[in-house]
C-alpha atoms as a PDB file:
ATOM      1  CA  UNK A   1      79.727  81.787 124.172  1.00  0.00           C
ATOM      2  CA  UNK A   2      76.274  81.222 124.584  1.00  0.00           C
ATOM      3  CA  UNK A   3      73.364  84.134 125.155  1.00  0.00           C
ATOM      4  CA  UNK A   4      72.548  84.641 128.857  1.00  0.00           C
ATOM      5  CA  UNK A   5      69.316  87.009 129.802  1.00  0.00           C
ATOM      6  CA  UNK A   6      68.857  90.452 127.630  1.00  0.00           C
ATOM      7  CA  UNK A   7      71.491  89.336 125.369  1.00  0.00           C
ATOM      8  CA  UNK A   8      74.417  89.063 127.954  1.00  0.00           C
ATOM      9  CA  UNK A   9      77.212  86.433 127.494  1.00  0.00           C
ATOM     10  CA  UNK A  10      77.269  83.992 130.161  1.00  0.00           C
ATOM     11  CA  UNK A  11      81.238  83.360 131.154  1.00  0.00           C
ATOM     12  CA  UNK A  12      83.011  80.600 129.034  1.00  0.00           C
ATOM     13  CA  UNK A  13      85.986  78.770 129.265  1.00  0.00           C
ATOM     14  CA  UNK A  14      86.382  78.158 126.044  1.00  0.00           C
ATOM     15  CA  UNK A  15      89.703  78.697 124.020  1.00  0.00           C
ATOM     16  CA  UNK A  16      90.479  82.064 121.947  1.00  0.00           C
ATOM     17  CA  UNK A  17      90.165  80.212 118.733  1.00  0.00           C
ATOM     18  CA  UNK A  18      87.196  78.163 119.035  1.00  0.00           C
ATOM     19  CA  UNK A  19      85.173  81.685 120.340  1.00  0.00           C
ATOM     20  CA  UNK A  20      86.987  83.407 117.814  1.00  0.00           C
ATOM     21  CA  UNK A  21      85.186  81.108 115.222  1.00  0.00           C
ATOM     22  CA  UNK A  22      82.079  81.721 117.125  1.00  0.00           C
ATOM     23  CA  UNK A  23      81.533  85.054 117.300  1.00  0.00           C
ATOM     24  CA  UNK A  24      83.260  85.586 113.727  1.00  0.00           C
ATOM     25  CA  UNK A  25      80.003  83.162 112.162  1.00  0.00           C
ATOM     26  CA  UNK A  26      77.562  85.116 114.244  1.00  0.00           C
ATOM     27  CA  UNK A  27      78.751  87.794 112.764  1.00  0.00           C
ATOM     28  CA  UNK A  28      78.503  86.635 109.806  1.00  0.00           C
ATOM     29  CA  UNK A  29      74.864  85.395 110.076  1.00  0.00           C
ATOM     30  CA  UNK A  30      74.036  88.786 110.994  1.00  0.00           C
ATOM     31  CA  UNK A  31      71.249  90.062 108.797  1.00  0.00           C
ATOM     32  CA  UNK A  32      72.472  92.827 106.705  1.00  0.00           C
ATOM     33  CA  UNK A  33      70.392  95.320 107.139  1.00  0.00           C
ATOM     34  CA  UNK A  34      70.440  95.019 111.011  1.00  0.00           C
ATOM     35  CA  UNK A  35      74.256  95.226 110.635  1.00  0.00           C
ATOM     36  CA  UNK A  36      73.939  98.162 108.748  1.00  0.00           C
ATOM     37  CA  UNK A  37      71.844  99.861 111.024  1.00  0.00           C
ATOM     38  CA  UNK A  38      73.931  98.702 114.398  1.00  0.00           C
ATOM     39  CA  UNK A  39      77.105 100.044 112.458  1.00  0.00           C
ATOM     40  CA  UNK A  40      75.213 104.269 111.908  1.00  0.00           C
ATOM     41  CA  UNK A  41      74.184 103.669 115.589  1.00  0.00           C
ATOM     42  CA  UNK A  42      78.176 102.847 117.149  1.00  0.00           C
ATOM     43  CA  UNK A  43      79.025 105.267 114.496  1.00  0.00           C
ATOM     44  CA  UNK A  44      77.115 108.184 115.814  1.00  0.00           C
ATOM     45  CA  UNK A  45      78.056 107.565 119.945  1.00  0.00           C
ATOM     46  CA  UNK A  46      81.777 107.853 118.634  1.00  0.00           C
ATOM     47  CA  UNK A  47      81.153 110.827 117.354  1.00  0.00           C
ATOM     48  CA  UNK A  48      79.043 112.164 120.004  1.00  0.00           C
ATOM     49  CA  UNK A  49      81.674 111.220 122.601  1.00  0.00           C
ATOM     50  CA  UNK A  50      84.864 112.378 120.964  1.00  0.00           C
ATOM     51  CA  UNK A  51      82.690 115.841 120.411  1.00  0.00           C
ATOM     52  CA  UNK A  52      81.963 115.927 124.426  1.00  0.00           C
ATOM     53  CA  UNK A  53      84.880 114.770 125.347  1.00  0.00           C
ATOM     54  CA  UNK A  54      87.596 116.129 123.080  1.00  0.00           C
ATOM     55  CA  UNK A  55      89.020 119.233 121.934  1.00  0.00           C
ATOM     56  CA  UNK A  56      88.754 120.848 118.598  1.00  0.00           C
ATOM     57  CA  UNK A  57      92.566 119.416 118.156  1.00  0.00           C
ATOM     58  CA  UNK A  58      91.820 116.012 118.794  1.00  0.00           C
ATOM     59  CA  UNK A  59      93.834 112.918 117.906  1.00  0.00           C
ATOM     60  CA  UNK A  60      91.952 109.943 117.435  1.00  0.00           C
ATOM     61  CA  UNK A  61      93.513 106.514 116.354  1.00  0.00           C
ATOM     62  CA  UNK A  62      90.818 103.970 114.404  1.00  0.00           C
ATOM     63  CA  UNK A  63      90.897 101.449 111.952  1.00  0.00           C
ATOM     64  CA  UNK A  64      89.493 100.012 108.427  1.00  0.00           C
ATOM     65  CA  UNK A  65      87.321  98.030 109.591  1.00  0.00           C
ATOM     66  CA  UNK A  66      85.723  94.535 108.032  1.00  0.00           C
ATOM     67  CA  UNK A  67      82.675  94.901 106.680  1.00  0.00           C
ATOM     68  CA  UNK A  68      80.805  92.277 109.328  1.00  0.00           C
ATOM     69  CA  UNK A  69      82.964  94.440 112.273  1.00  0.00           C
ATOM     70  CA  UNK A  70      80.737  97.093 114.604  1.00  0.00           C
ATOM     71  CA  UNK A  71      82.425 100.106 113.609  1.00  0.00           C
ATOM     72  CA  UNK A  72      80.912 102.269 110.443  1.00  0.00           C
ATOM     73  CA  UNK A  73      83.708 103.302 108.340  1.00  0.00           C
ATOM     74  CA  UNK A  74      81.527 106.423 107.241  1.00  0.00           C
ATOM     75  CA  UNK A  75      82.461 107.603 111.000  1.00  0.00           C
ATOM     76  CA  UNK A  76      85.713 108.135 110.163  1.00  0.00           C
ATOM     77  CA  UNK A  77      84.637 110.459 107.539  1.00  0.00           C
ATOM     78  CA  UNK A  78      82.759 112.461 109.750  1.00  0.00           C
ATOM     79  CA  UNK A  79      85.575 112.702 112.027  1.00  0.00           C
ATOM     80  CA  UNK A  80      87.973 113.923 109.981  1.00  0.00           C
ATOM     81  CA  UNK A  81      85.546 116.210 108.287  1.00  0.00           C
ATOM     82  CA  UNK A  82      85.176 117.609 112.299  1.00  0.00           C
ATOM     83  CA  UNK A  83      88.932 118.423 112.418  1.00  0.00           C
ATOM     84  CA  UNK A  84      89.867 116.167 113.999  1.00  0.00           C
ATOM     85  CA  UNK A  85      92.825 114.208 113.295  1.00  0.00           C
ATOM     86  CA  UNK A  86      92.420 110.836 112.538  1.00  0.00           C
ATOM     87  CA  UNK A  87      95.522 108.130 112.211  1.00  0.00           C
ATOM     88  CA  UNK A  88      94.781 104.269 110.872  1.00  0.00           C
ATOM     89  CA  UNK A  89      96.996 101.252 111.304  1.00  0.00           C
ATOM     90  CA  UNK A  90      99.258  99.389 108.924  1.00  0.00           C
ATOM     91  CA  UNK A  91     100.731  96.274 110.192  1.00  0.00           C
ATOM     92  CA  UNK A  92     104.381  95.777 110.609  1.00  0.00           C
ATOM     93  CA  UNK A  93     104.587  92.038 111.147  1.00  0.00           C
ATOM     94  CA  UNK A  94     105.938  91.247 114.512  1.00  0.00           C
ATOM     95  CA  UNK A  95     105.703  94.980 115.780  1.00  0.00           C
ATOM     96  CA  UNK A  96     103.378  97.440 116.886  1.00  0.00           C
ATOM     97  CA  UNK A  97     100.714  98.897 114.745  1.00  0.00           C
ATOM     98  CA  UNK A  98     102.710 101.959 112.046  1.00  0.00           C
ATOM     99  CA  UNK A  99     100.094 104.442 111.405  1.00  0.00           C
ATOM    100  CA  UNK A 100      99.399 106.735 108.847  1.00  0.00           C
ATOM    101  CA  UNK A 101      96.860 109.703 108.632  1.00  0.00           C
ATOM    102  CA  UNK A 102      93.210 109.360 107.458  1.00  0.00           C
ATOM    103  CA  UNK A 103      91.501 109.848 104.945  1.00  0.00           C
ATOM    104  CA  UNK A 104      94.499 108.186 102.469  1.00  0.00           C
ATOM    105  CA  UNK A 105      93.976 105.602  99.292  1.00  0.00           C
ATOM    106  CA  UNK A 106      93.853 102.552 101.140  1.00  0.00           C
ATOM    107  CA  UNK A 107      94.688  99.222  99.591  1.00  0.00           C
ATOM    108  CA  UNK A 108      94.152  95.179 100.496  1.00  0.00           C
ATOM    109  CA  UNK A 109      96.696  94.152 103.341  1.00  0.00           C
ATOM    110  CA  UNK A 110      97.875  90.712 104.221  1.00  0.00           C
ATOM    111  CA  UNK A 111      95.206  89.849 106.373  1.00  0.00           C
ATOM    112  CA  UNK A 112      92.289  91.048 103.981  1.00  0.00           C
ATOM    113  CA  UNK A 113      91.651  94.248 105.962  1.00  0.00           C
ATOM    114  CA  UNK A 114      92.195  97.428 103.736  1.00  0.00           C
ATOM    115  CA  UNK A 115      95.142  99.625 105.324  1.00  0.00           C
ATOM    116  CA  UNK A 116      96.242 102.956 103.802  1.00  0.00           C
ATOM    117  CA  UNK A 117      99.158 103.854 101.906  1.00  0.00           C
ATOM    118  CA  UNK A 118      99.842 107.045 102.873  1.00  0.00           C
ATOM    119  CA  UNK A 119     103.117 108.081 104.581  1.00  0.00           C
ATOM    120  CA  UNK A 120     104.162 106.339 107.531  1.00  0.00           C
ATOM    121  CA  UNK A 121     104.225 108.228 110.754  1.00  0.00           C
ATOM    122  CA  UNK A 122     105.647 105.428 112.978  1.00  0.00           C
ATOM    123  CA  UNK A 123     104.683 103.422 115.798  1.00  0.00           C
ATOM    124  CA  UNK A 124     104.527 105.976 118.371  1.00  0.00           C
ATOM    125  CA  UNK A 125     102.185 108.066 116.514  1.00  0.00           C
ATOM    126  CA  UNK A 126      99.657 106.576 118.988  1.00  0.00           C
ATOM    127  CA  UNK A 127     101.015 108.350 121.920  1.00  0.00           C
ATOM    128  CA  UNK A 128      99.941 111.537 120.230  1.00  0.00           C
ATOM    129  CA  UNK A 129      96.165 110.694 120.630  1.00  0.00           C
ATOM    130  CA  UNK A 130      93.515 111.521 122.947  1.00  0.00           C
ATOM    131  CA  UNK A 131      91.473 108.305 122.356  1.00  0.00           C
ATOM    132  CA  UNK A 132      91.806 104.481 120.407  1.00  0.00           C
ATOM    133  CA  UNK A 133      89.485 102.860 118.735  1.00  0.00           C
ATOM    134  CA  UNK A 134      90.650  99.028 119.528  1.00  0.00           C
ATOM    135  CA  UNK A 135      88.678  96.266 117.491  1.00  0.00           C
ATOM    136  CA  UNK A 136      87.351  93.459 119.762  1.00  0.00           C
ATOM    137  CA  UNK A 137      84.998  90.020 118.672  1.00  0.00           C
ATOM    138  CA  UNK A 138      83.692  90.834 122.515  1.00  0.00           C
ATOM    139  CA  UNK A 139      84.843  92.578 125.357  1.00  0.00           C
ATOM    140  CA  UNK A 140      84.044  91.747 129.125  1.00  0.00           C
ATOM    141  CA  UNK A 141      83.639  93.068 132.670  1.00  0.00           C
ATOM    142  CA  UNK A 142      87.255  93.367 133.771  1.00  0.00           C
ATOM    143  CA  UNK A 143      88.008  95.008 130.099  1.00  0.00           C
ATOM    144  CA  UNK A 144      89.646  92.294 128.430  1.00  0.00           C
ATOM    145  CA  UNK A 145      89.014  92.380 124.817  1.00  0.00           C
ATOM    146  CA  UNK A 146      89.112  89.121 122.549  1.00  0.00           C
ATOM    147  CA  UNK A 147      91.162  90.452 119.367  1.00  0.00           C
ATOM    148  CA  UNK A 148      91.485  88.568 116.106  1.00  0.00           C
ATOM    149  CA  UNK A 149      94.683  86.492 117.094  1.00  0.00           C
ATOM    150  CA  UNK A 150      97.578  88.608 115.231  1.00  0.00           C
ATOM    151  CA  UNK A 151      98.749  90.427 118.309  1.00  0.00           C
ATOM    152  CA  UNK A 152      99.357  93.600 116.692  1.00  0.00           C
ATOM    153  CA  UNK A 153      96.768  95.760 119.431  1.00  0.00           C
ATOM    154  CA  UNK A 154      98.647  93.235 122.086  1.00  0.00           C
ATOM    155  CA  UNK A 155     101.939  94.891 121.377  1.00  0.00           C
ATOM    156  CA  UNK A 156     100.884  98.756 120.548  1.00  0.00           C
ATOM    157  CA  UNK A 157      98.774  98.708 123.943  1.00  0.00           C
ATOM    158  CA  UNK A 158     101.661  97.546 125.782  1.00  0.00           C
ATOM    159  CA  UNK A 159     103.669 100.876 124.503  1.00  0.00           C
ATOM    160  CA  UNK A 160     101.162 102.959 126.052  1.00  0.00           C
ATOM    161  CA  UNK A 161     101.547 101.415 129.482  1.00  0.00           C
ATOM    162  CA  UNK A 162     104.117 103.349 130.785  1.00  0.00           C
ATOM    163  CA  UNK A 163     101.649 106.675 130.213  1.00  0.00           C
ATOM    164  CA  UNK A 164      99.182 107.400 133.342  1.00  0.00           C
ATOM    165  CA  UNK A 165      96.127 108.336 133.045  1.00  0.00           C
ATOM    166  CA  UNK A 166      93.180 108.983 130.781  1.00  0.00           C
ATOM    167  CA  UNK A 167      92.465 111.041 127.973  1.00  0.00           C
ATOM    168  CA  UNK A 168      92.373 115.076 129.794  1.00  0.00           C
ATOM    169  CA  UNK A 169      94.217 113.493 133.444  1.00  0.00           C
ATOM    170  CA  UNK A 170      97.354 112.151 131.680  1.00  0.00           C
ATOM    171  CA  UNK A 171      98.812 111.106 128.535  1.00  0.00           C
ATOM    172  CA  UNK A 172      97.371 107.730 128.272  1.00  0.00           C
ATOM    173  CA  UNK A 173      94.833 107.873 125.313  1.00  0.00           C
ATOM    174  CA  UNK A 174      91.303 106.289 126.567  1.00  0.00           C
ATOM    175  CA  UNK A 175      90.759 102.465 124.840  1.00  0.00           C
ATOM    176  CA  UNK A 176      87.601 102.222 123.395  1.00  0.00           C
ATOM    177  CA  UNK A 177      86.211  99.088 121.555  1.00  0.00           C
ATOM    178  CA  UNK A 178      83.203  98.884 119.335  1.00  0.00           C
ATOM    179  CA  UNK A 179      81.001  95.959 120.044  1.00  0.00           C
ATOM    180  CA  UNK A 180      77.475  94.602 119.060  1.00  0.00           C
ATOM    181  CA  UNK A 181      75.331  94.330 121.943  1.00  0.00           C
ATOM    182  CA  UNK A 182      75.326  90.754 122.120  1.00  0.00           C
ATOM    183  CA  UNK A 183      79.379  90.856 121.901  1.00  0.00           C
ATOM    184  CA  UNK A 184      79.354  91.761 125.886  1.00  0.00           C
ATOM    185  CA  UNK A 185      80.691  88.717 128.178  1.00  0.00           C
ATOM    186  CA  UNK A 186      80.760  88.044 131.661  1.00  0.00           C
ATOM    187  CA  UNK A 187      84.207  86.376 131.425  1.00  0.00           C
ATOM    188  CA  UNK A 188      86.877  85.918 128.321  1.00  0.00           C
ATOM    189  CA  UNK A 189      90.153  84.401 128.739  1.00  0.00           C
ATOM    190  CA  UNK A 190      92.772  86.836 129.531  1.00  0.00           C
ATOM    191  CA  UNK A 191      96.903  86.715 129.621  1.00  0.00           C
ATOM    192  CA  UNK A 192      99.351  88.946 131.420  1.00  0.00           C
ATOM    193  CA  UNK A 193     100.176  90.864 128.300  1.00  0.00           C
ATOM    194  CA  UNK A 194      96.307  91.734 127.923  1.00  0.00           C
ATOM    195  CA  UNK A 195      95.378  95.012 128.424  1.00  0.00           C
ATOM    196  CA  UNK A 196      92.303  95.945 129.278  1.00  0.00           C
ATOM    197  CA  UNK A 197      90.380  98.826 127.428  1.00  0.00           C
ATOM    198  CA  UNK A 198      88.435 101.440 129.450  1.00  0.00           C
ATOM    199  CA  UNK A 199      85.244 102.327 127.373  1.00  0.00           C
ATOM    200  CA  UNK A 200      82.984 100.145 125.647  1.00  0.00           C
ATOM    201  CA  UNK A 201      80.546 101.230 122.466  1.00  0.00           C
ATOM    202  CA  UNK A 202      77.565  99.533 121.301  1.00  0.00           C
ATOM    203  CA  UNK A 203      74.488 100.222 119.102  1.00  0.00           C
ATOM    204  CA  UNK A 204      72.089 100.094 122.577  1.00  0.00           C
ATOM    205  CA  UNK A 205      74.379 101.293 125.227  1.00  0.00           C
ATOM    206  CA  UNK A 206      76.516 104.166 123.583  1.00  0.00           C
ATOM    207  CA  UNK A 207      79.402 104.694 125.374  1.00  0.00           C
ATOM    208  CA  UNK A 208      79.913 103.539 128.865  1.00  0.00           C
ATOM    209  CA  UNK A 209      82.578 101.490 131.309  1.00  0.00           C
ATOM    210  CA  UNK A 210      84.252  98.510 129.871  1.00  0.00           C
ATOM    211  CA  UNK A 211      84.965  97.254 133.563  1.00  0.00           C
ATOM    212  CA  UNK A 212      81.723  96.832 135.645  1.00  0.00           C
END
């Protein structure tokens, strides 16, 4: 994808892989301590918005992330030191995400992201929370999210479709994904089994609508 006025994406056509490998060595090109300092800033509107927009028994699903990824892991700390509950993902290969409840010892998984070792509380532990964190290389104005390949968000989304709603109408938790500012498209490919996250956080914006 290539850089369009104020940062935005301009639409591509590309494949998932070969923007996959783009965004993953901009990321990696990233200066450090800008990365650093982008990470604190997504880090604090999380916490801002689950504080607004939550209640003191929240459930709120994230992940370990990679240390070139958007999302400061210190914000899970600061979650769970709010009260609220706070669930991470192990993989189950060829199933939906199994999650188990933060913070845990945490060890390397197959993929090179840390996951926890605490006790498994299943794959439907998701349905039990008011918001997910989704991970996303970019995200774009309909709401489709470019994931890492695996399909593991693919399939635990797709268990939550059957649940109306957002977070305080219904039981569907609200989908947020943590982005760099420059990780906002116009267009990214999309399949049927996509689905679209409502909420978009970056170190500029905040919070706001992943579908404009």
């Amino acid at each position: 994808m290539q850089d369009g006025p104020g940062g935005q994406r301009r639409p591509s056509t590309e494949p998932k892989a070969v923007l996959r490998a783009e965004l993953g060595r901009a990321r990696r090109a990233t200066d450090p301590r800008q990365r650093a300092a982008d990470r604190a800033a997504v880090g604090r509107h999380v916490l801002a918005w689950v504080a607004e927009r939550t209640g003191p028994d929240a459930v709120v699903c994230g992940y370990l992330p990679l240390p070139t990824e958007p999302l400061d892991p210190a914000a899970l700390d600061r979650l769970a030191g709010t009260g609220v509950t706070v669930l991470v993902p192990r993989v189950r290969p060829d199933a939906p995400l199994d999650w188990c409840r933060y913070p845990c010892p945490t060890a390397a998984g197959p993929f090179g992201i840390r996951e926890p070792l605490g006790p498994a509380l299943g794959t439907d532990a998701v349905r039990t929370a008011d918001a997910v964190l989704v991970p996303a290389l970019a995200v774009d104005r309909s709401g489709t999210r470019l994931g890492r390949g695996g399909g593991h968000y693919d399939r635990t989304l797709a268990g939550l479709a059957g649940l109306a709603g957002l977070a305080g109408t219904g039981r569907r938790p609200v989908l947020l994904s943590p982005v760099f500012d420059g990780e906002l498209a116009d267009h990214l490919p999309a399949e049927p089994h996509d689905v679209p996250v409502d909420l978009v956080v970056t170190p500029l914006g905040g919070v706001r609508p992943a579908r404009r």
